[in-house]
PDB file of N, CA and C in Angstrom:
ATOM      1  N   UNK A   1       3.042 -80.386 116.250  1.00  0.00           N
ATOM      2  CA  UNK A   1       2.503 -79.389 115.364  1.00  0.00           C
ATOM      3  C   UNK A   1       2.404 -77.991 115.999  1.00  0.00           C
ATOM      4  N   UNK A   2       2.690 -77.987 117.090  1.00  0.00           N
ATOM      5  CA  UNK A   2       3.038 -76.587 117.887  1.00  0.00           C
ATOM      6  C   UNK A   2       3.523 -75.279 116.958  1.00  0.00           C
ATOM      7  N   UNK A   3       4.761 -75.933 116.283  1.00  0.00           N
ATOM      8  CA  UNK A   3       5.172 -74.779 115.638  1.00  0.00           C
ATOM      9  C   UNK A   3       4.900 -74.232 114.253  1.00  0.00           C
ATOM     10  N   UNK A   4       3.899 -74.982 113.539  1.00  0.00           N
ATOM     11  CA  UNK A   4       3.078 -75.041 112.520  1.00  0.00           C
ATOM     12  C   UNK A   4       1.879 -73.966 113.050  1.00  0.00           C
ATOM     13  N   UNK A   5       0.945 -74.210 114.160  1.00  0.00           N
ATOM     14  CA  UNK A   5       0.386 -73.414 114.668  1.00  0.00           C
ATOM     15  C   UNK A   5       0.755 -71.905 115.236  1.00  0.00           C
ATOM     16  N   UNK A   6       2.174 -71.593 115.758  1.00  0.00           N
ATOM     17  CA  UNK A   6       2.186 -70.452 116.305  1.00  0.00           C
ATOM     18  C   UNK A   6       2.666 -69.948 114.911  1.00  0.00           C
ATOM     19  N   UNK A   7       3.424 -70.371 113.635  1.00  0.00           N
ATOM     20  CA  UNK A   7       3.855 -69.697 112.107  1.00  0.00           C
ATOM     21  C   UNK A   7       2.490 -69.222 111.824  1.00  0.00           C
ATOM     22  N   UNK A   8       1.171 -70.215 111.414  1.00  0.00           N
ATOM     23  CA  UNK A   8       0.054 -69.724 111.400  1.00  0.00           C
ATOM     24  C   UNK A   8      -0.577 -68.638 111.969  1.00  0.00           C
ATOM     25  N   UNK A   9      -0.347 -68.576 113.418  1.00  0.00           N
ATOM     26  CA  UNK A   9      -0.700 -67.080 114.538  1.00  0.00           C
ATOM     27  C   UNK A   9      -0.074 -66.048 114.037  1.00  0.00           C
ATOM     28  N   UNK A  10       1.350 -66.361 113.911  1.00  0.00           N
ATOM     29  CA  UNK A  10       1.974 -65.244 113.374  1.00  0.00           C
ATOM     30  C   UNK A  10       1.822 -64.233 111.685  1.00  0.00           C
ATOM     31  N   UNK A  11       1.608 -65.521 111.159  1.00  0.00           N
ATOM     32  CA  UNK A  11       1.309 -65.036 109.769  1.00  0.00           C
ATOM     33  C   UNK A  11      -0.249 -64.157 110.496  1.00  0.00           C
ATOM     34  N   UNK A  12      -1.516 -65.032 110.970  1.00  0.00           N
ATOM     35  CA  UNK A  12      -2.561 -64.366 110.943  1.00  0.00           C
ATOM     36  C   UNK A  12      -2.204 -62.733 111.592  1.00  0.00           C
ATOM     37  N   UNK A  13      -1.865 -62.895 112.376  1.00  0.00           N
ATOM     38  CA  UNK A  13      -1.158 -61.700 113.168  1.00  0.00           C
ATOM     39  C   UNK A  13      -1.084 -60.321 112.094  1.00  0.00           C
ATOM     40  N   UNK A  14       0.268 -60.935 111.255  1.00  0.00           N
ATOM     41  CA  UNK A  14       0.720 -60.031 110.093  1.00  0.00           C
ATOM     42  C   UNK A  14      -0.296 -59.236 109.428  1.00  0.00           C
ATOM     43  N   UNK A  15      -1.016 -60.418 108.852  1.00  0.00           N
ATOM     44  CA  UNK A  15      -2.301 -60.057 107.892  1.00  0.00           C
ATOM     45  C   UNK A  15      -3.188 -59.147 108.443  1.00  0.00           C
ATOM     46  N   UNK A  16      -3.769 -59.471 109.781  1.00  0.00           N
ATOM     47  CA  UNK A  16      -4.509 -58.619 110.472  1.00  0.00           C
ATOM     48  C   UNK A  16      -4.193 -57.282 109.996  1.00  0.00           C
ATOM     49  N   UNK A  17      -2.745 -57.242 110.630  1.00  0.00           N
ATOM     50  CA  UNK A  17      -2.356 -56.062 110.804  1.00  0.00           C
ATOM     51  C   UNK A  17      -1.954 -55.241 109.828  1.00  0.00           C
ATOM     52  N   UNK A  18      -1.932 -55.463 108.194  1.00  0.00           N
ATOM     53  CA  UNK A  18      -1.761 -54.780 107.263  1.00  0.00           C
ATOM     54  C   UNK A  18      -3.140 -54.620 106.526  1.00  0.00           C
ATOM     55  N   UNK A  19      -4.729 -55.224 107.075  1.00  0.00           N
ATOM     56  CA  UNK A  19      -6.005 -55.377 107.097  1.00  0.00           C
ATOM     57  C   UNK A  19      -6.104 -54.340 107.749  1.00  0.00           C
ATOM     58  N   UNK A  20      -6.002 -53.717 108.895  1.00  0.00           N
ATOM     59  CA  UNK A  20      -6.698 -52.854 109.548  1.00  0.00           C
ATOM     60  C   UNK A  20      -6.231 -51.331 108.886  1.00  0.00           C
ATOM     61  N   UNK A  21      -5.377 -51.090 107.674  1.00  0.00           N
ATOM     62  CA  UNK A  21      -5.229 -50.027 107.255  1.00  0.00           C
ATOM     63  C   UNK A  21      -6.157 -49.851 106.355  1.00  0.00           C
ATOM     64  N   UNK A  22      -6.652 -50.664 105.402  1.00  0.00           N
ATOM     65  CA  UNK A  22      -7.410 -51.120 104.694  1.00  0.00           C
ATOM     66  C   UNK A  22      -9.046 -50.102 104.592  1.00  0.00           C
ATOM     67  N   UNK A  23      -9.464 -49.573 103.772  1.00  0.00           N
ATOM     68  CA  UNK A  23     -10.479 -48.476 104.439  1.00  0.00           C
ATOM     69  C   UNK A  23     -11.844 -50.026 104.313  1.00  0.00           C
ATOM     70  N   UNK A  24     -12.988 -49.574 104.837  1.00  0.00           N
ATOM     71  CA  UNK A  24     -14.181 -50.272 105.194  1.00  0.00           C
ATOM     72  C   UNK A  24     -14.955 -50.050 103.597  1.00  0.00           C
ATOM     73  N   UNK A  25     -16.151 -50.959 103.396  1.00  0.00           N
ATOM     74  CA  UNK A  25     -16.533 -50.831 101.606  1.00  0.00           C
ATOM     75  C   UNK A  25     -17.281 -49.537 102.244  1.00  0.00           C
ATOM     76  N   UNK A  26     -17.715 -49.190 103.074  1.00  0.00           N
ATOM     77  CA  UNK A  26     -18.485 -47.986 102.952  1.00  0.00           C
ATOM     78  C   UNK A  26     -17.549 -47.056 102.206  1.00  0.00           C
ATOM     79  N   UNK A  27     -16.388 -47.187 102.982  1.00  0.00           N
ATOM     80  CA  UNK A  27     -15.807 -45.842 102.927  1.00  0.00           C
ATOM     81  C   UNK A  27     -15.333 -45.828 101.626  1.00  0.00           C
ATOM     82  N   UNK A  28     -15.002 -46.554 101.253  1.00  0.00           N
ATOM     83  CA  UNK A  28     -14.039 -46.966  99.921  1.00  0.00           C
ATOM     84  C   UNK A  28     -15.121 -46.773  98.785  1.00  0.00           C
ATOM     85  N   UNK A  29     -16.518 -46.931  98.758  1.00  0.00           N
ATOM     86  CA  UNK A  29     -17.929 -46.775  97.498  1.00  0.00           C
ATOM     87  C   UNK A  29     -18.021 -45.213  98.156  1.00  0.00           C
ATOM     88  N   UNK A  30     -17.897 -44.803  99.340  1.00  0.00           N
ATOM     89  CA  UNK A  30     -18.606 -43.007  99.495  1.00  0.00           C
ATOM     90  C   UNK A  30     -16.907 -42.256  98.997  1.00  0.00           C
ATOM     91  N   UNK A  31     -15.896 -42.682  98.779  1.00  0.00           N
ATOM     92  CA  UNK A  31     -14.719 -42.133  98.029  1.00  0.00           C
ATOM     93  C   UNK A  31     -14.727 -42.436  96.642  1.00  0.00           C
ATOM     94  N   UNK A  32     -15.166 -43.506  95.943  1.00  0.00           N
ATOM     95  CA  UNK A  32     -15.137 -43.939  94.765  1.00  0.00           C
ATOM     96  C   UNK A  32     -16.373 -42.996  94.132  1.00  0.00           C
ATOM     97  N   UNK A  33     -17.612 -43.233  94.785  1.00  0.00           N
ATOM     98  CA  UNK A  33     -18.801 -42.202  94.298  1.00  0.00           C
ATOM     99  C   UNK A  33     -18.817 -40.230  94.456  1.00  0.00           C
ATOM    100  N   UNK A  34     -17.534 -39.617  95.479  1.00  0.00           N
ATOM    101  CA  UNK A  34     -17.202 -38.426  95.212  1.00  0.00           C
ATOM    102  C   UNK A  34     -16.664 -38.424  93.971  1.00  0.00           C
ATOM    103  N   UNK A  35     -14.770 -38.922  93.856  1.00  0.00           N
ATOM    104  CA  UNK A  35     -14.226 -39.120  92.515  1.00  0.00           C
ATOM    105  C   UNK A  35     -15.218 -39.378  91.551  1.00  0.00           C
ATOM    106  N   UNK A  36     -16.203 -40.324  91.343  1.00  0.00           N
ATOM    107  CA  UNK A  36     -17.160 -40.421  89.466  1.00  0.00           C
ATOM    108  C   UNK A  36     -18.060 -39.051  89.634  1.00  0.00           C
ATOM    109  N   UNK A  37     -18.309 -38.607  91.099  1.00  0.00           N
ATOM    110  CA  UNK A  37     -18.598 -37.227  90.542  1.00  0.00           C
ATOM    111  C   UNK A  37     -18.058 -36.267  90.348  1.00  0.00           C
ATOM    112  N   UNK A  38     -16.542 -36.234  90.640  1.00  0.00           N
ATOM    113  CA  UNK A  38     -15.793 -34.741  90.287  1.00  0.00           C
ATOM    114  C   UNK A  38     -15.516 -35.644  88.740  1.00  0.00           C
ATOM    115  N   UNK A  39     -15.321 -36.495  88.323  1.00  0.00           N
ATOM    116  CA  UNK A  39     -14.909 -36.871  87.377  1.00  0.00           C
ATOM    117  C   UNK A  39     -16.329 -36.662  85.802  1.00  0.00           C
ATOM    118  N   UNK A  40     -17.499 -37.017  86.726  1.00  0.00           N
ATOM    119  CA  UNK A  40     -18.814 -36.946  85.281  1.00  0.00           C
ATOM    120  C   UNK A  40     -18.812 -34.734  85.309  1.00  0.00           C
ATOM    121  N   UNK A  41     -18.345 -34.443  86.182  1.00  0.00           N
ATOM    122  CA  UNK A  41     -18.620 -32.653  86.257  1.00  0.00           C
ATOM    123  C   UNK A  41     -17.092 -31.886  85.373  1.00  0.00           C
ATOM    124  N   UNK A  42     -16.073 -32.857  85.367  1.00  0.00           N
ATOM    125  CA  UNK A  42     -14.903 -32.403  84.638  1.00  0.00           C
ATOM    126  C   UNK A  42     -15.425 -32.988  83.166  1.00  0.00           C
ATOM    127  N   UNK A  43     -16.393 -33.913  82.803  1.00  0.00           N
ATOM    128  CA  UNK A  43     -16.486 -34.383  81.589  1.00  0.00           C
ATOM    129  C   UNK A  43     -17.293 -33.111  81.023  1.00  0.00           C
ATOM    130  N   UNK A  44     -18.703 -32.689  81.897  1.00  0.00           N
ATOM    131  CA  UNK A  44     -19.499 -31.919  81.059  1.00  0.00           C
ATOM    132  C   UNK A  44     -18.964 -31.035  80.950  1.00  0.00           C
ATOM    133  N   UNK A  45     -17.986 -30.340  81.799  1.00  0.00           N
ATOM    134  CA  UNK A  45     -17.597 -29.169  81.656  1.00  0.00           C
ATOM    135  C   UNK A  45     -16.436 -28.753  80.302  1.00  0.00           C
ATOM    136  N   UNK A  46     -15.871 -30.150  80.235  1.00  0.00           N
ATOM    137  CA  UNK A  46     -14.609 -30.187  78.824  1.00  0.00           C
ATOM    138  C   UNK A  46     -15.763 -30.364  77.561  1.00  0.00           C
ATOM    139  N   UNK A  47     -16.758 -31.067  77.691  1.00  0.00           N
ATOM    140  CA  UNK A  47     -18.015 -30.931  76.576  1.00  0.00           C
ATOM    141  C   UNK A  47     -18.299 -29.355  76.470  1.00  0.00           C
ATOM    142  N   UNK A  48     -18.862 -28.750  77.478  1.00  0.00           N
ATOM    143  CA  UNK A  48     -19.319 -27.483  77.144  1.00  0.00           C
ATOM    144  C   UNK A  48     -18.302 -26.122  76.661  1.00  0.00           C
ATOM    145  N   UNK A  49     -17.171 -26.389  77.132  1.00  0.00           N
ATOM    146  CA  UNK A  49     -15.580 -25.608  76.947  1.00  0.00           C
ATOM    147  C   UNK A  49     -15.557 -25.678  75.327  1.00  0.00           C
ATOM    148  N   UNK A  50     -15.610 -27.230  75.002  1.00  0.00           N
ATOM    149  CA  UNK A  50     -14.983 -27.953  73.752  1.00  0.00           C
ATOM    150  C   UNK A  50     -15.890 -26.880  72.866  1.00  0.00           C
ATOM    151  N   UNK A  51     -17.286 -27.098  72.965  1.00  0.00           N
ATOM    152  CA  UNK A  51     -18.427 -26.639  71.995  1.00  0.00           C
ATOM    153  C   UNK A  51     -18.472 -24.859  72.037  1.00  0.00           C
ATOM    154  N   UNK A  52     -17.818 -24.342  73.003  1.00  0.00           N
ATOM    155  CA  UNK A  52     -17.756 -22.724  73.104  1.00  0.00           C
ATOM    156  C   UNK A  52     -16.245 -22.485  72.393  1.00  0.00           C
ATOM    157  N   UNK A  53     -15.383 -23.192  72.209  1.00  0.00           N
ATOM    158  CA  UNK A  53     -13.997 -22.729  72.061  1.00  0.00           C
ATOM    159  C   UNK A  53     -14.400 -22.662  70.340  1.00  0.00           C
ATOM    160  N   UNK A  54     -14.656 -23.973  69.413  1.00  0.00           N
ATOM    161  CA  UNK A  54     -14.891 -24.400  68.095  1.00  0.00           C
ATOM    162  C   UNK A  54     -16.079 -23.204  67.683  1.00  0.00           C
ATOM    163  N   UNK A  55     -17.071 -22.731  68.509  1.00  0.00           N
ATOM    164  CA  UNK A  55     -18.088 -21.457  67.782  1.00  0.00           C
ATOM    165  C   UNK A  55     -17.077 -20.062  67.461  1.00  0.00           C
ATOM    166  N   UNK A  56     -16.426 -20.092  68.985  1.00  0.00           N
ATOM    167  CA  UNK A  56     -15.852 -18.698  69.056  1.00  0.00           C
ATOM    168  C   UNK A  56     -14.153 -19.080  67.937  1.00  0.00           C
ATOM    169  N   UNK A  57     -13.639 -19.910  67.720  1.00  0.00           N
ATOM    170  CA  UNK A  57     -12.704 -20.252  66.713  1.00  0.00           C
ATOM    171  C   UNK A  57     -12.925 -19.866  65.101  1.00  0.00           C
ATOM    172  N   UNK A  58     -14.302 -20.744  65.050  1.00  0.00           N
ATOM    173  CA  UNK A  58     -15.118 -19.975  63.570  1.00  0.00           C
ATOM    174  C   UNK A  58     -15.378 -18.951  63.953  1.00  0.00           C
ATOM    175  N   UNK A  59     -15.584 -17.771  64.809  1.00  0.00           N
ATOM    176  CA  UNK A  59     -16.013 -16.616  64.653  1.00  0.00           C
ATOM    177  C   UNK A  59     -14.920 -16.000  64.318  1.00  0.00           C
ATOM    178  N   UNK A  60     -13.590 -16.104  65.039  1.00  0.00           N
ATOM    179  CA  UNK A  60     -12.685 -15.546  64.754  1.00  0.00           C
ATOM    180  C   UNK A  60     -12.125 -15.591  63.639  1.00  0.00           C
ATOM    181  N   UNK A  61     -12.033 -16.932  62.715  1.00  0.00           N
ATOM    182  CA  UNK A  61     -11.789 -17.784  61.509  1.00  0.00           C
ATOM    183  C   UNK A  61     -12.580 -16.373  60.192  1.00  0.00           C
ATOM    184  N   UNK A  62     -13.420 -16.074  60.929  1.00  0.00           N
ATOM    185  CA  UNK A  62     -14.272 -15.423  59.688  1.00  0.00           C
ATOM    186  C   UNK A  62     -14.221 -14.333  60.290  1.00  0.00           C
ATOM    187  N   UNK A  63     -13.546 -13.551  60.688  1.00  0.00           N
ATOM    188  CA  UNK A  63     -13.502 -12.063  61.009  1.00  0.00           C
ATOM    189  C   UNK A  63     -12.071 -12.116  60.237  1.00  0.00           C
ATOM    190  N   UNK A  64     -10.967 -12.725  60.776  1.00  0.00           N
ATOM    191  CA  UNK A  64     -10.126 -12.712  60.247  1.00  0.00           C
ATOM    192  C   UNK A  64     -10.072 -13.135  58.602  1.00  0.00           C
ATOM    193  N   UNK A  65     -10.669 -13.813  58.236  1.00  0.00           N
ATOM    194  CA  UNK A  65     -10.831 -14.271  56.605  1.00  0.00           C
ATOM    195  C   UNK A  65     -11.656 -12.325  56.208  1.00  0.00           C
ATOM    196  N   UNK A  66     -12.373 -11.827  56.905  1.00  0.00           N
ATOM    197  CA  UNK A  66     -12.993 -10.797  56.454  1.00  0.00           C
ATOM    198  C   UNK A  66     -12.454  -9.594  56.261  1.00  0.00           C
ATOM    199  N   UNK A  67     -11.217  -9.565  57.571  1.00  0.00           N
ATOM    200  CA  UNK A  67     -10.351  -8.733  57.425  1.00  0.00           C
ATOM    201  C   UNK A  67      -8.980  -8.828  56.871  1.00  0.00           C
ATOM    202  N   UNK A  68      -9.191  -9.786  55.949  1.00  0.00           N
ATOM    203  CA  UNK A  68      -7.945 -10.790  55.133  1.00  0.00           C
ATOM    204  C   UNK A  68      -6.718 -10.321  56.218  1.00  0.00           C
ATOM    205  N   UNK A  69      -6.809 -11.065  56.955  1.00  0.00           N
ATOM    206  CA  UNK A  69      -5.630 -11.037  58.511  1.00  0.00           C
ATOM    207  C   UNK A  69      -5.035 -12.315  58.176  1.00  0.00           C
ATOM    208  N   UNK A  70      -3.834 -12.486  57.814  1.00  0.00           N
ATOM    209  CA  UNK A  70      -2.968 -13.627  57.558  1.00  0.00           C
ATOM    210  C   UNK A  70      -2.479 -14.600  59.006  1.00  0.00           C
ATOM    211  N   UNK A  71      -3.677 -15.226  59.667  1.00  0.00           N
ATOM    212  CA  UNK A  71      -3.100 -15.881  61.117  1.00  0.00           C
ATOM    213  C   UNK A  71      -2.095 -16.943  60.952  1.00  0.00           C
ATOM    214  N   UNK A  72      -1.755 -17.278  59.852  1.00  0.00           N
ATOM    215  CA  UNK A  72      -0.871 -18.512  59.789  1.00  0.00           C
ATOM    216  C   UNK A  72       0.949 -18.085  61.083  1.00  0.00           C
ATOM    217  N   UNK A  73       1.013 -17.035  60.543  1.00  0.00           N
ATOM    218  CA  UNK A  73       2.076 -16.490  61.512  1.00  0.00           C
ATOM    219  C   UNK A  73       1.593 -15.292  62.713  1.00  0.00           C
ATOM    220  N   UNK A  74       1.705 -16.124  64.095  1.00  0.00           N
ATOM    221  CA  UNK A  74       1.145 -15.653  65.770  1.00  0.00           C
ATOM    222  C   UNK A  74       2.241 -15.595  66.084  1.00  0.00           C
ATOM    223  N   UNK A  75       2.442 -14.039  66.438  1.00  0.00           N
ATOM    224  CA  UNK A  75       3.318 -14.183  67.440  1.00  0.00           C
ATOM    225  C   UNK A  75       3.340 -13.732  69.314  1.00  0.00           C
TER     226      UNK A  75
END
């Protein structure tokens, strides 16, 4: 069974060694918890964009309806 055992070494060997690139759970939850926070700060910020673009859209909507300005054709 010699050579059953050193295939085994070798495989463990392998594994090791494509394991040690592998980041640690620290590191991998303190990278995962930056990303959900650039990610929850890109959400509020497309919320607060979204809700300023749709006020200032109707404002424009009704200046232009006031100044009967035909926007259908932008060029």
């Amino acid at each position: 069974m010699p050579q059953i055992d050193r295939k085994f070494d070798d495989l463990r060997e392998e594994i090791n060694g494509k394991i040690d690139h592998l980041p640690t759970k620290e590191q991998y939850y303190k990278r995962e918890d930056k990303t959900m926070g650039e990610l929850k700060k890109i959400r509020e910020e497309l919320a607060t964009t979204g809700n300023l673009y749709k006020k200032t859209n109707k404002r424009v909507d009704r200046i232009d309806k006031h100044l009967d300005i035909d926007t259908s054709v932008v060029f």
